[in-house]
Protein backbone atom coordinates (compact mmCIF):
# COMPACT_ATOMS: atom_id res chain seq x y z
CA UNK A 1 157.36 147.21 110.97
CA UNK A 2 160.61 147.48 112.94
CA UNK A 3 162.85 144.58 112.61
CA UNK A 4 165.36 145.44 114.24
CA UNK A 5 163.88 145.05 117.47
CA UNK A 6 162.91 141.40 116.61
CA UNK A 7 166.51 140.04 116.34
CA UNK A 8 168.90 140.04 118.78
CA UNK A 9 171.65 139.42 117.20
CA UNK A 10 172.38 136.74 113.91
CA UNK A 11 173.70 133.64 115.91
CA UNK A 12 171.10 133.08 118.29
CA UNK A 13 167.62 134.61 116.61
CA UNK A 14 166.12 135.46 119.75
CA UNK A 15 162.67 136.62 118.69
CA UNK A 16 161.50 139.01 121.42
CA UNK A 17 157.84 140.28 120.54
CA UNK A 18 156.10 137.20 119.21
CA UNK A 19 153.17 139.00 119.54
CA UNK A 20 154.25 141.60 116.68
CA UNK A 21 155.98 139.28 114.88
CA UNK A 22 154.11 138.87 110.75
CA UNK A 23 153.93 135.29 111.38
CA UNK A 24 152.83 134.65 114.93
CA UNK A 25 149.07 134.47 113.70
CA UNK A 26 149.20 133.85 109.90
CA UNK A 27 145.88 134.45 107.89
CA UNK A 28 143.86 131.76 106.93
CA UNK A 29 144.66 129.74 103.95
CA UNK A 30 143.45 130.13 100.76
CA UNK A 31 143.35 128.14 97.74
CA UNK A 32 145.31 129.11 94.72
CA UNK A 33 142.80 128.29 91.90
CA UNK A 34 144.59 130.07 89.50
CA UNK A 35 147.97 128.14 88.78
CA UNK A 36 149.36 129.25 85.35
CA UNK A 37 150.30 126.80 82.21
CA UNK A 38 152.68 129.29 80.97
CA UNK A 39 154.90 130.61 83.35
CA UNK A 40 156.68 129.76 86.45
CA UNK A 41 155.85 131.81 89.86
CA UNK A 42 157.44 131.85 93.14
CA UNK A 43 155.08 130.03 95.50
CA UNK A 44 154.19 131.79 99.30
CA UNK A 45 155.50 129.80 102.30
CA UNK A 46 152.31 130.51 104.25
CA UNK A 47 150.23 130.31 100.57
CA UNK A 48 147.87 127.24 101.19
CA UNK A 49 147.78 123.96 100.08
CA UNK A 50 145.26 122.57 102.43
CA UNK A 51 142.23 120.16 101.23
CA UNK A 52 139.08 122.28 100.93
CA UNK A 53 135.83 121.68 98.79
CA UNK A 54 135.83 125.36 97.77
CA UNK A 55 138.02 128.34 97.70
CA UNK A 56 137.32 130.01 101.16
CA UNK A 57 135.57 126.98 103.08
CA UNK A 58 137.11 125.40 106.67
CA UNK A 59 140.32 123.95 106.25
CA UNK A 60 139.97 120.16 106.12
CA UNK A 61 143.75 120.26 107.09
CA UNK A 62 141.87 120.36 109.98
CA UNK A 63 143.28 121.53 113.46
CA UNK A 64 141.44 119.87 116.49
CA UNK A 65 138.58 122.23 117.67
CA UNK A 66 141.10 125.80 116.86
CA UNK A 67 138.30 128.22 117.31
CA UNK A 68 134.77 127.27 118.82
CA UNK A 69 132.12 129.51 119.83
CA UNK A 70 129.17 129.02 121.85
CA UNK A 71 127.30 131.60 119.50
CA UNK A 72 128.17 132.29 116.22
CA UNK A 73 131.25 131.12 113.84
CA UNK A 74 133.64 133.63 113.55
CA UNK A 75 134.59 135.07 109.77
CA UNK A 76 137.55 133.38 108.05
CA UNK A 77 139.75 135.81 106.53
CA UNK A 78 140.78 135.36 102.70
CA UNK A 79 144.04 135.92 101.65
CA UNK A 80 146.35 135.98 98.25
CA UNK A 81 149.52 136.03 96.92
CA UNK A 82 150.92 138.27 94.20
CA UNK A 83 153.90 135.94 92.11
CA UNK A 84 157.08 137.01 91.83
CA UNK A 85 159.97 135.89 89.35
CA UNK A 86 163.15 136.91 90.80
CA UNK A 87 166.71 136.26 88.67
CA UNK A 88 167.18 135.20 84.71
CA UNK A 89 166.72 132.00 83.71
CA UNK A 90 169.79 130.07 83.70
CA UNK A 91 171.22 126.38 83.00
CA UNK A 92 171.77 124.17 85.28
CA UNK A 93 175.14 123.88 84.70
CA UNK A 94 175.79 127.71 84.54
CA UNK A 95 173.39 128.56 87.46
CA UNK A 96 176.13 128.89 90.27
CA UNK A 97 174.06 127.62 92.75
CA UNK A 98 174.74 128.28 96.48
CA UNK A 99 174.52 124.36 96.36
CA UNK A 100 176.00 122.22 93.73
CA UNK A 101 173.03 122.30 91.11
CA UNK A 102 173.93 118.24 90.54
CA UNK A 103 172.93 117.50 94.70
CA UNK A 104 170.22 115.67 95.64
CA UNK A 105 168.13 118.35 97.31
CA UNK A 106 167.40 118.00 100.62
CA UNK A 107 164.83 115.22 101.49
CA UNK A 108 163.34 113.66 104.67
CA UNK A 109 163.76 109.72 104.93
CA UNK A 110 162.84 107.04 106.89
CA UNK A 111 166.67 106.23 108.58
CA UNK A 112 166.70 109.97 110.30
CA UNK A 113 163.09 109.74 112.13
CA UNK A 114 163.49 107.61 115.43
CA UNK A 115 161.12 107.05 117.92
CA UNK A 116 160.91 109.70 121.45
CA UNK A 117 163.03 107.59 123.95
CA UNK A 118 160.46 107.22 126.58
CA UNK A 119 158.17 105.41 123.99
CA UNK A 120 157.87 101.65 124.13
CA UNK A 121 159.70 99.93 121.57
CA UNK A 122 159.15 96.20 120.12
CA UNK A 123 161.59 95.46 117.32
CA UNK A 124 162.73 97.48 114.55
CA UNK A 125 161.40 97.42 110.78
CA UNK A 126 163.03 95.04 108.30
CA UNK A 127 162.68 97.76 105.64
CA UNK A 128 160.63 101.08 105.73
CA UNK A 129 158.04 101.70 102.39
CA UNK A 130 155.59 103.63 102.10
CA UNK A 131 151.85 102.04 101.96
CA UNK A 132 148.68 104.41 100.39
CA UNK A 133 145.98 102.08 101.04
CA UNK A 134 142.36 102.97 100.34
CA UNK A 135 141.31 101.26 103.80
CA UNK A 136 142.67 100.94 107.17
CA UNK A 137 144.69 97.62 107.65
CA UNK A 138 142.95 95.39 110.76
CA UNK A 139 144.84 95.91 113.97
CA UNK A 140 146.80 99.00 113.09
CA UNK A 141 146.13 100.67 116.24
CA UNK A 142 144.47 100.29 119.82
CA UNK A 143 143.20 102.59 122.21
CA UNK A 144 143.98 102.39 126.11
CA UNK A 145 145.48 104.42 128.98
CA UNK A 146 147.87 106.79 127.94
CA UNK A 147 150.93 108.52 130.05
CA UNK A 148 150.06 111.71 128.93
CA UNK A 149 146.50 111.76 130.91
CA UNK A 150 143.40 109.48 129.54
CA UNK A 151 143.15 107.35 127.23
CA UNK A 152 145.28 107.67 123.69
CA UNK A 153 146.09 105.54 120.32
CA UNK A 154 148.99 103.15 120.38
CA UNK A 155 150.29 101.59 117.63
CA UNK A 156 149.28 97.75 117.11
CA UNK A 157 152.08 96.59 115.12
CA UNK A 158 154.86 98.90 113.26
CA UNK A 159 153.70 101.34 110.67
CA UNK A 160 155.48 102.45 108.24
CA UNK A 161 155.74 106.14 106.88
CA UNK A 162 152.83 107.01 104.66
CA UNK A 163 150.33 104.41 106.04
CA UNK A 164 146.47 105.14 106.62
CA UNK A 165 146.07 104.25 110.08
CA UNK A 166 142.25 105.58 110.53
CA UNK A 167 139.49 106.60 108.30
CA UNK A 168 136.86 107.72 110.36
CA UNK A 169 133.04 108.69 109.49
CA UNK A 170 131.47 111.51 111.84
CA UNK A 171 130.01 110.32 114.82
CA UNK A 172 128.15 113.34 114.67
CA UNK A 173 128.08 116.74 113.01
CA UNK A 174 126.92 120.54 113.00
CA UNK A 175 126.82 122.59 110.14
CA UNK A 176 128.39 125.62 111.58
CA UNK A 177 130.99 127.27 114.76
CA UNK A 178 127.53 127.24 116.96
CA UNK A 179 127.94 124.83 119.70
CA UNK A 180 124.18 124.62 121.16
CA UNK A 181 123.64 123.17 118.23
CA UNK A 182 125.34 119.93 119.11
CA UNK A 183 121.99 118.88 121.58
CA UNK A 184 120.05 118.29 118.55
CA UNK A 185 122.55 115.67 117.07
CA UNK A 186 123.51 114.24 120.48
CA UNK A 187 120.02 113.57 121.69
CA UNK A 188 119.32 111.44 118.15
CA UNK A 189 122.10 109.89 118.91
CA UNK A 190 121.91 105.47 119.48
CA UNK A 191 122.64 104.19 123.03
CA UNK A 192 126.06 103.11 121.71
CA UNK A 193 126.98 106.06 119.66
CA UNK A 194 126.15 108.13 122.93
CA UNK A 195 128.54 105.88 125.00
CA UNK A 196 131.23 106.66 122.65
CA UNK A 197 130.78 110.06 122.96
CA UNK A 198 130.13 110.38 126.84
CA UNK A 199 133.35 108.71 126.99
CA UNK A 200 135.70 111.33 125.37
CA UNK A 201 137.14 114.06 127.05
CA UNK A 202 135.02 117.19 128.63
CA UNK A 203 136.81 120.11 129.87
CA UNK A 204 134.61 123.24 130.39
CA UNK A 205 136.38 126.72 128.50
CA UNK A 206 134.97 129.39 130.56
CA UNK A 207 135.53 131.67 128.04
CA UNK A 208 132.60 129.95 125.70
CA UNK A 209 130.29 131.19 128.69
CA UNK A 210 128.78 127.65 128.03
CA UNK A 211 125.82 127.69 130.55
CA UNK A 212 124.65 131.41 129.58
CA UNK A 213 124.71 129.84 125.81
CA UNK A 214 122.61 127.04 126.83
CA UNK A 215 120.27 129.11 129.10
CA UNK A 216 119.55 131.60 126.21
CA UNK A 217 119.52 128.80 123.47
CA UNK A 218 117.50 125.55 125.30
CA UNK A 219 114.75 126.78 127.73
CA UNK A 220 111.94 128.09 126.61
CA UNK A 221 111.00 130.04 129.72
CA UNK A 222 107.55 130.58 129.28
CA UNK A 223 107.12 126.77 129.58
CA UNK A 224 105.61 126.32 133.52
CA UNK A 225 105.81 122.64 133.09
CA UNK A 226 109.59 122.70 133.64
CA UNK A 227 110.78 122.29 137.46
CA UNK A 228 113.54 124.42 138.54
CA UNK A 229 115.74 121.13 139.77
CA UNK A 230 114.74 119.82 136.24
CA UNK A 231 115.99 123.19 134.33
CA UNK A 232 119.42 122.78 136.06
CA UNK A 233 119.85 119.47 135.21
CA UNK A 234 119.09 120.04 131.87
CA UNK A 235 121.38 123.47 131.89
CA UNK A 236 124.16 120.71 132.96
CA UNK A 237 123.89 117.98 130.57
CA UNK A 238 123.55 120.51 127.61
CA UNK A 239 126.98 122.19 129.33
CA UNK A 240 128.80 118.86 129.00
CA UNK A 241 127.49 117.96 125.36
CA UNK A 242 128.83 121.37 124.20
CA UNK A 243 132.23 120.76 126.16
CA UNK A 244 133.14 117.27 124.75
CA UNK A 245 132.15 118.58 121.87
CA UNK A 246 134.02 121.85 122.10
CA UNK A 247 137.75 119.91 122.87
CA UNK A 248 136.98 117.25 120.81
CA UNK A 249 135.63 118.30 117.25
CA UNK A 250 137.36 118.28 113.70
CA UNK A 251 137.10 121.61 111.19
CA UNK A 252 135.00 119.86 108.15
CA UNK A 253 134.58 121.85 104.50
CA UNK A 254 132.04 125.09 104.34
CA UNK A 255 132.66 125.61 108.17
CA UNK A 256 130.91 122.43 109.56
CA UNK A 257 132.36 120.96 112.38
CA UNK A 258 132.44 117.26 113.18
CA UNK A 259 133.12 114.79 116.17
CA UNK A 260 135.27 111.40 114.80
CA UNK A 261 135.08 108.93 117.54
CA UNK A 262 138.96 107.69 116.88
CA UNK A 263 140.35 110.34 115.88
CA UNK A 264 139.17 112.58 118.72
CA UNK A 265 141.02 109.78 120.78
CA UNK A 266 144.32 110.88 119.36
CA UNK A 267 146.05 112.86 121.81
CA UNK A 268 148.38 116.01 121.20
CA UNK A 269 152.66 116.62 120.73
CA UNK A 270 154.25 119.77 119.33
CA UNK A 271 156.22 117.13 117.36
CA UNK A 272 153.59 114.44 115.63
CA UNK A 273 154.18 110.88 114.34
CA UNK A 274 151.00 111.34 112.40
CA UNK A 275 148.50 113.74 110.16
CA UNK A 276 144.87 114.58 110.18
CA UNK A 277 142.82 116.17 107.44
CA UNK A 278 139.29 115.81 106.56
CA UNK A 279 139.02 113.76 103.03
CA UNK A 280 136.19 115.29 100.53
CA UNK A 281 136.52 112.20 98.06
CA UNK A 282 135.94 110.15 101.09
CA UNK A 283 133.80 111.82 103.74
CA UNK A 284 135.93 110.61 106.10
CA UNK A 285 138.79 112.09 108.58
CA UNK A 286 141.98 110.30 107.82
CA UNK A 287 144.90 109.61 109.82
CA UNK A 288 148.52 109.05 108.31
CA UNK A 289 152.58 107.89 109.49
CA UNK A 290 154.10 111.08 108.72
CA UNK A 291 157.48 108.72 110.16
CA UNK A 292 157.99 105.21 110.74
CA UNK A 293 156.32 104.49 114.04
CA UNK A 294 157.21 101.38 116.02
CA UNK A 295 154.67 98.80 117.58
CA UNK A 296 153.44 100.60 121.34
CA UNK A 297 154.51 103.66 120.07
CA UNK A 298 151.47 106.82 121.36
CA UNK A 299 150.01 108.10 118.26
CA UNK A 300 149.98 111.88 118.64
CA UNK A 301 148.74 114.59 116.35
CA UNK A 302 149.35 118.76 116.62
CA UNK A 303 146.01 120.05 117.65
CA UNK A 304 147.09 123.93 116.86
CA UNK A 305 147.81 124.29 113.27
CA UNK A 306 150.59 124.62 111.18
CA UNK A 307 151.28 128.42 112.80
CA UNK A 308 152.62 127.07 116.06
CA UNK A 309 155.65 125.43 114.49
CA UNK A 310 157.13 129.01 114.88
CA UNK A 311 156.04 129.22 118.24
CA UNK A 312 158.31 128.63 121.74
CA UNK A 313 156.88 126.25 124.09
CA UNK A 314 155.43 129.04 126.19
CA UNK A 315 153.22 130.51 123.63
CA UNK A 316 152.06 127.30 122.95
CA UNK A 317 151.36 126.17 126.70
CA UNK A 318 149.26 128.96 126.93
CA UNK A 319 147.52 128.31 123.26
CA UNK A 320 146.69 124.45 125.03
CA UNK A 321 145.93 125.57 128.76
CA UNK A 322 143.67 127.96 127.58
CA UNK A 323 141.79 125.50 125.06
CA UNK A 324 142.46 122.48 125.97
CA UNK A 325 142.87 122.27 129.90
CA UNK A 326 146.17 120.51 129.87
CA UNK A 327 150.23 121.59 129.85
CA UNK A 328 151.60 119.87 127.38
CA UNK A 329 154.70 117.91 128.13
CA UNK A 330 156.22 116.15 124.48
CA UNK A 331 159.99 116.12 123.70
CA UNK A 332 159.87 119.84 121.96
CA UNK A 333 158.21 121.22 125.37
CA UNK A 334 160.31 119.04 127.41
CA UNK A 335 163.53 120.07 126.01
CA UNK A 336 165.60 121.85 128.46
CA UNK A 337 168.52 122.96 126.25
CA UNK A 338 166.68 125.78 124.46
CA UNK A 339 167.37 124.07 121.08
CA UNK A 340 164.04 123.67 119.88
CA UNK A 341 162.59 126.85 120.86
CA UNK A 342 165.97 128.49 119.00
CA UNK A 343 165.47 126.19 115.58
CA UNK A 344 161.38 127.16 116.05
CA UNK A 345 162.48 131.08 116.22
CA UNK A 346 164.81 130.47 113.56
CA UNK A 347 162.02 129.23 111.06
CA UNK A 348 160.01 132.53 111.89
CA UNK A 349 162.77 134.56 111.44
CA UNK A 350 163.78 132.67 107.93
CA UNK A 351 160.34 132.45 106.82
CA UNK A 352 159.56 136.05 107.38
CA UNK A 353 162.57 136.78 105.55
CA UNK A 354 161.43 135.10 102.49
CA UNK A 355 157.67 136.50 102.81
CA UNK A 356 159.53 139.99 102.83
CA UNK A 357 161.47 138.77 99.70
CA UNK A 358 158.50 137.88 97.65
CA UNK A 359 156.13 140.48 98.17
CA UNK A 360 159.30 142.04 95.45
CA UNK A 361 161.18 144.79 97.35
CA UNK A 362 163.68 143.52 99.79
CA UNK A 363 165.02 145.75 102.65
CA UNK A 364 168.61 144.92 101.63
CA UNK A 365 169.48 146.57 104.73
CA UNK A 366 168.01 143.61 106.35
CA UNK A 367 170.18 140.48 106.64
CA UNK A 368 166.78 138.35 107.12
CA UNK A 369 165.78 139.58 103.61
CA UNK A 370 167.25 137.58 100.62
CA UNK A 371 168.90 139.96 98.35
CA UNK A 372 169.50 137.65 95.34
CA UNK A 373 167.36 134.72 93.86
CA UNK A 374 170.10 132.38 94.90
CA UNK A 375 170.31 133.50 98.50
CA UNK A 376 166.10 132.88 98.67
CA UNK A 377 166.99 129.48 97.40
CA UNK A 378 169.46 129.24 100.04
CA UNK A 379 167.26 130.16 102.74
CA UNK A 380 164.66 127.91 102.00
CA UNK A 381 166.87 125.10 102.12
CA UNK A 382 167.46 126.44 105.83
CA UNK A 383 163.77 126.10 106.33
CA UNK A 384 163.74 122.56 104.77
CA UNK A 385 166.46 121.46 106.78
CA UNK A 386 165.22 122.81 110.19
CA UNK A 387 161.42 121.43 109.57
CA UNK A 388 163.09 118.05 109.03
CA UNK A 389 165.33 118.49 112.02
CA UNK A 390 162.52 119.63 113.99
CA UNK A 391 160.72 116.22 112.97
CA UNK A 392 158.17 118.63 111.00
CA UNK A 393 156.94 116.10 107.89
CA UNK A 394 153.80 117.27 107.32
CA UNK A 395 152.03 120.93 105.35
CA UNK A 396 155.05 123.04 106.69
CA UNK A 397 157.31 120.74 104.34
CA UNK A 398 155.18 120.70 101.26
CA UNK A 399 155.31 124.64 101.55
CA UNK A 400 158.61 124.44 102.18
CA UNK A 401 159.37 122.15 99.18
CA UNK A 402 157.14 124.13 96.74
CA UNK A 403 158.74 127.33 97.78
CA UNK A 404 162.26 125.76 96.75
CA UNK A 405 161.11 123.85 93.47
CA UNK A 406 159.78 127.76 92.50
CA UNK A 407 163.20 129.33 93.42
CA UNK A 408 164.82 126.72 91.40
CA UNK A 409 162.82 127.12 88.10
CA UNK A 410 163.44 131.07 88.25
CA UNK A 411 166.66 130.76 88.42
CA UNK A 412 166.87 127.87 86.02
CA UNK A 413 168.06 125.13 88.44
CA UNK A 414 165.72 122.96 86.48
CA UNK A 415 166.96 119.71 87.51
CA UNK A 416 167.00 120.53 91.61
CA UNK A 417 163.54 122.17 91.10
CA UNK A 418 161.55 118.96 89.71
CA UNK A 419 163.62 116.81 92.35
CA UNK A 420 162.14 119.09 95.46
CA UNK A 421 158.90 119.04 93.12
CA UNK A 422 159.18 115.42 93.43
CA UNK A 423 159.97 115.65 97.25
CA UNK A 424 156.49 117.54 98.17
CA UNK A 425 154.66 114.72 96.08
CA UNK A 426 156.02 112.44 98.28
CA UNK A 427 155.04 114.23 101.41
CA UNK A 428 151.71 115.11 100.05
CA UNK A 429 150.87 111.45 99.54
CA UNK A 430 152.27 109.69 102.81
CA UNK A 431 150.04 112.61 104.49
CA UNK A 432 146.74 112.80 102.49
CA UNK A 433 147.01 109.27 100.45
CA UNK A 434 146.03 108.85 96.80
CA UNK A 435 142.41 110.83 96.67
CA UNK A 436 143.68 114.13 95.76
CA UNK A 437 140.91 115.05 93.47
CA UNK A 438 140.16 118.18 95.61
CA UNK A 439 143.29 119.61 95.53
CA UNK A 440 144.05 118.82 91.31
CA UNK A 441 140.30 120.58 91.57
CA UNK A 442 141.69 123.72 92.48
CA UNK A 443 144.87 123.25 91.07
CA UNK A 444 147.11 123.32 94.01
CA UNK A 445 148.23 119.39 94.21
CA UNK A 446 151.71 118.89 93.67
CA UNK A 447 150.93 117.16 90.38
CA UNK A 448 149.43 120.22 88.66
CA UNK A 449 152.44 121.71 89.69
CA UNK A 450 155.11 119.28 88.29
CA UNK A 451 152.48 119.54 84.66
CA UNK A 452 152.71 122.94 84.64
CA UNK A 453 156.78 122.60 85.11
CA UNK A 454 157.09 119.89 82.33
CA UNK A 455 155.59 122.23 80.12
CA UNK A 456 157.78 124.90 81.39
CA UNK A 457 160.72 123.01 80.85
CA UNK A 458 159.78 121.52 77.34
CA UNK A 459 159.29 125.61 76.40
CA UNK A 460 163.59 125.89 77.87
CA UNK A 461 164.14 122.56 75.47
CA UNK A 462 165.48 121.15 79.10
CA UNK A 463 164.60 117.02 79.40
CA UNK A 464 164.66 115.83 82.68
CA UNK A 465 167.17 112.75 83.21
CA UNK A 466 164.91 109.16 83.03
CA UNK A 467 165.58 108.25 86.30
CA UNK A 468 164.30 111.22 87.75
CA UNK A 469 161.53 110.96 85.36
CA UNK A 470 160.70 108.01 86.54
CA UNK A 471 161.03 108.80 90.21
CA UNK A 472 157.75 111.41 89.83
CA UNK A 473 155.84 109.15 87.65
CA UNK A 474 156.03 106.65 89.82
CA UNK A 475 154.74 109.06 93.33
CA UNK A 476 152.07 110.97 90.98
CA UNK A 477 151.40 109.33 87.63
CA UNK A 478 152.40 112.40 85.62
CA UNK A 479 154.40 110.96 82.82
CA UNK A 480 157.27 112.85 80.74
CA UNK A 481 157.59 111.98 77.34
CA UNK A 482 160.98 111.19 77.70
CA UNK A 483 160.01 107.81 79.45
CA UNK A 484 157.92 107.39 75.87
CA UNK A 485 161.14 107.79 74.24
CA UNK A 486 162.44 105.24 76.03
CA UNK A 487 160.30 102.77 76.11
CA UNK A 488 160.29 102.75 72.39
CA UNK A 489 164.07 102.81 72.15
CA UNK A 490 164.07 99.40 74.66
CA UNK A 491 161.11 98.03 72.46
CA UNK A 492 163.50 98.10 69.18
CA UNK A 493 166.74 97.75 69.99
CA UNK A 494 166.73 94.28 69.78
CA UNK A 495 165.48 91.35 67.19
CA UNK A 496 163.79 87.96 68.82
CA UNK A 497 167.57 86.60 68.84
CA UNK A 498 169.37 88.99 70.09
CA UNK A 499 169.79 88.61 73.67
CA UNK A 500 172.26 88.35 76.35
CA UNK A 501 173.32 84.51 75.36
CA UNK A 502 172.87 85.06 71.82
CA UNK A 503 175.96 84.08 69.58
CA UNK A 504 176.88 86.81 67.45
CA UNK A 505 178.50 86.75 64.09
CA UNK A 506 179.78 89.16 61.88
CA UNK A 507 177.36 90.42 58.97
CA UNK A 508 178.78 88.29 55.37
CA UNK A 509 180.16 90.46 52.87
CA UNK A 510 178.34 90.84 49.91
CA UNK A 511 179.96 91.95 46.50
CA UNK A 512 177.82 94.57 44.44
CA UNK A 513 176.17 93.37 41.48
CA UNK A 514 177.09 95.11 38.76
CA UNK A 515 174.24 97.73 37.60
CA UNK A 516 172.81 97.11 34.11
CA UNK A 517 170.67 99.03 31.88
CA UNK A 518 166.63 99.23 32.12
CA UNK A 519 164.97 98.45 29.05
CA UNK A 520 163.65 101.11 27.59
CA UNK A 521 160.28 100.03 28.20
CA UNK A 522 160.59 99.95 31.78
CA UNK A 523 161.97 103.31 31.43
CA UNK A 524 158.58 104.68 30.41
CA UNK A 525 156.24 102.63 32.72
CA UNK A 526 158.56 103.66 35.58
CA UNK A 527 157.82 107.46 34.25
């Protein structure tokens, strides 16, 4: 590939073929189901984390209706990463890291993610936690007329980061990417189940040729008992199932796709306040704060996928017209000073450098290209830092954050790599919750990750400081022995009377005895 006709120069980043570009339409994710107990390896950016049931099923990360046909579902590519150790292993204190190894890595909180001006505002939090609750809290959100066109979710009361705001069943479901087969379901449907679902949005995609699909697939034309004004009817009701459907479903595991009355109520923004994936433990779709959201505040999720965070507004205009019917019109496409189209060609740019960089033979002609292990470190803490400018809290960070805690551990950064280790547990939870049990399954949860670094790190005779011991224990359970150590230490330092008030008095001096000779008799027993 020529890259030199991607860049225009190193201070602006102007990507000029999109369309060529390694990134612009990423292959599907995969799960890594192979993550080793013995060695450390450098993690893809693109390399997926997302919730499946099994290696190769939909993504349950799940982007709102991304590819529907009115025939067939199309195949889903498979794709893997080879690992690659770049650098020696070094101390922390000797690494000569292009930041100081004893900073706190970089790390999204609460105090930098404000509300979009033009959102309705009632009263700030008194203090912003995160909340993992198995079950939605009452009154979380509401659903009425949005500004955006139709009807959207608005926040009932503030919600802070982290927070399950929905946990929806299927109102309905089909078990693969063939939309005729949403009549079936629909017509079984109860009188108010069907109202909930004639109420959602229907926008007709020409391009599913929906009325040849239900012509070929519904009438049974050697039936003479059907009337020609009946047939047409019929033709049209089956054309608006399959179009609610189409703009309104939810990838589920094995390549089922399912309608969720709330969440297909959630409208869309390039830049989200919350996360959708389909829960396996659960059976449910749930919806999470990625920020603090305040009380009126639209709830908005990004119906495209994680891919069009690299993309500038146009390409993604014409990704929604074409799908969706609508222009979209958030703060990123609003923005009329080119900044976040430059910062969303700048993560392209970076994270093709880094792709280049692991596949283990960088074009050091190519200033994209890391040449070192520290300057891959380095430019993943660009990516890091323009996700979180970009108000991008979601899968793009945990990638980003796993990428960096590998980086680290090669080059022996051990202390920064468990603390941006402890950073994607943190993301992963406020966006999926506690029921990770799918991805521990296939070994790509954060916490499998930080287990297979303590082991790492016990093999380097490296202990991790308490605190930040603590800190991970306390977002994933996974204990270090050195909080063991502790513990015990705290449990016998002190006697019942010594405490804080205690008086204390010096020991009394005691003069030896003087040592006198054993009987001989006592001599033998003793031998």
């Amino acid at each position: 590939m020529d890259t030199s006709s991607m860049v225009s120069d190193f201070g602006k980043m102007n990507v000029r073929d999109q369309k060529n570009h390694p990134l612009d339409h990423p292959p599907a994710d995969t799960t890594d189901t192979t993550t080793s107990n013995t060695a450390s390896s450098n993690t893809s950016f693109t390399e997926s984390i997302d919730r499946d049931v099994a290696p190769g099923a939909g993504a349950s990360t799940t982007s709102k209706s991304k590819s529907v046909s009115a025939y067939k579902q199309p195949g889903i590519a498979a794709n893997s990463v080879e690992s690659h150790s770049p650098g020696a292993d070094m101390s922390d204190s000797e690494s000569g890291s292009p930041t100081k190894p004893t900073s706190s890595p970089l790390k999204a909180t609460a105090a930098e993610f404000k509300p979009s001006p033009h959102q309705p505002q009632s009263g700030a939090f008194d203090s912003f936690t995160s909340s993992h609750n198995p079950s939605s809290p009452p009154k979380l959100f509401e659903i009425g007329p949005s500004g955006r066109g139709g009807t959207g979710v608005f926040a009932a009361q503030n919600i802070p980061l982290g927070t399950r705001i929905i946990c929806d069943s299927p109102l309905l479901t089909i078990p693969s990417n063939q939309l005729y087969l949403v009549w079936g379901p629909y017509c079984r449907l109860g009188n108010a189940e069907k109202r909930q679902f004639d109420a959602l949005y229907f926008w007709e995609n020409t391009d599913l040729h929906l009325e040849q699909a239900s012509r070929m697939c519904l009438l049974d034309y050697t039936d003479d008992a059907i009337e020609s004004d009946d047939e047409e009817e019929l033709i049209a009701e089956h054309v608006r199932v399959m179009g609610i459907f189409a703009v309104n479903n939810f990838e589920m595991p094995k390549g089922a796709l399912g309608l969720f009355p709330n969440g297909a109520r959630l409208n869309h923004s390039c830049v989200p306040n919350v996360h959708h994936s389909y829960n396996p433990t659960l059976n449910k779709l749930t919806v999470h704060a990625v920020r603090d959201i305040f009380q009126g505040e639209e709830l908005v999720m990004n119906y495209m996928g994680q891919h069009s965070h690299f993309w500038t507004h146009t390409k993604r205009w014409e990704y929604l017209r074409s799908r969706y019917g609508f222009t979209c019109q958030c703060e990123a496409c609003s923005d009329t000073t080119g900044t976040n189209d430059s910062r969303r060609e700048m993560l392209q740019a970076l994270v093709w450098g880094l792709e280049e960089f692991h596949k283990g033979q960088p074009d050091e002609g190519h200033f994209l290209i890391p040449s070192t292990g520290p300057d891959a470190l380095a430019q993943a803490e660009q990516v890091i830092t323009l996700l979180i400018q970009q108000g991008l809290f979601a899968m793009e960070l945990t990638r980003a954050y796993r990428l960096a805690s590998s980086l680290a551990l090669d080059l022996g950064y051990h202390q920064k790599a468990l603390e941006y280790a402890s950073n994607e547990a943190e993301v992963e939870k406020n966006i999926f919750g506690t029921e990770l049990d799918d991805l521990k399954k296939h070994g790509t949860a954060s916490e499998v990750w930080i287990k297979n670094m303590f082991v790492i790190l016990k093999d380097k005779q490296y202990t991790p400081y308490t605190r930040l011991a603590e800190k991970i224990y306390n977002i994933t359970g996974v204990k270090h022995e050195v909080l063991a150590d502790s513990s015990d230490h705290k449990s016998s330092g002190r006697g019942k009377k010594g405490g804080k008030n205690s008086k204390r008095t010096s020991p009394k001096k005691i003069s030896p005895k003087k040592k006198e000779p054993r009987p001989q008799e006592e001599e033998k027993d003793a031998v």
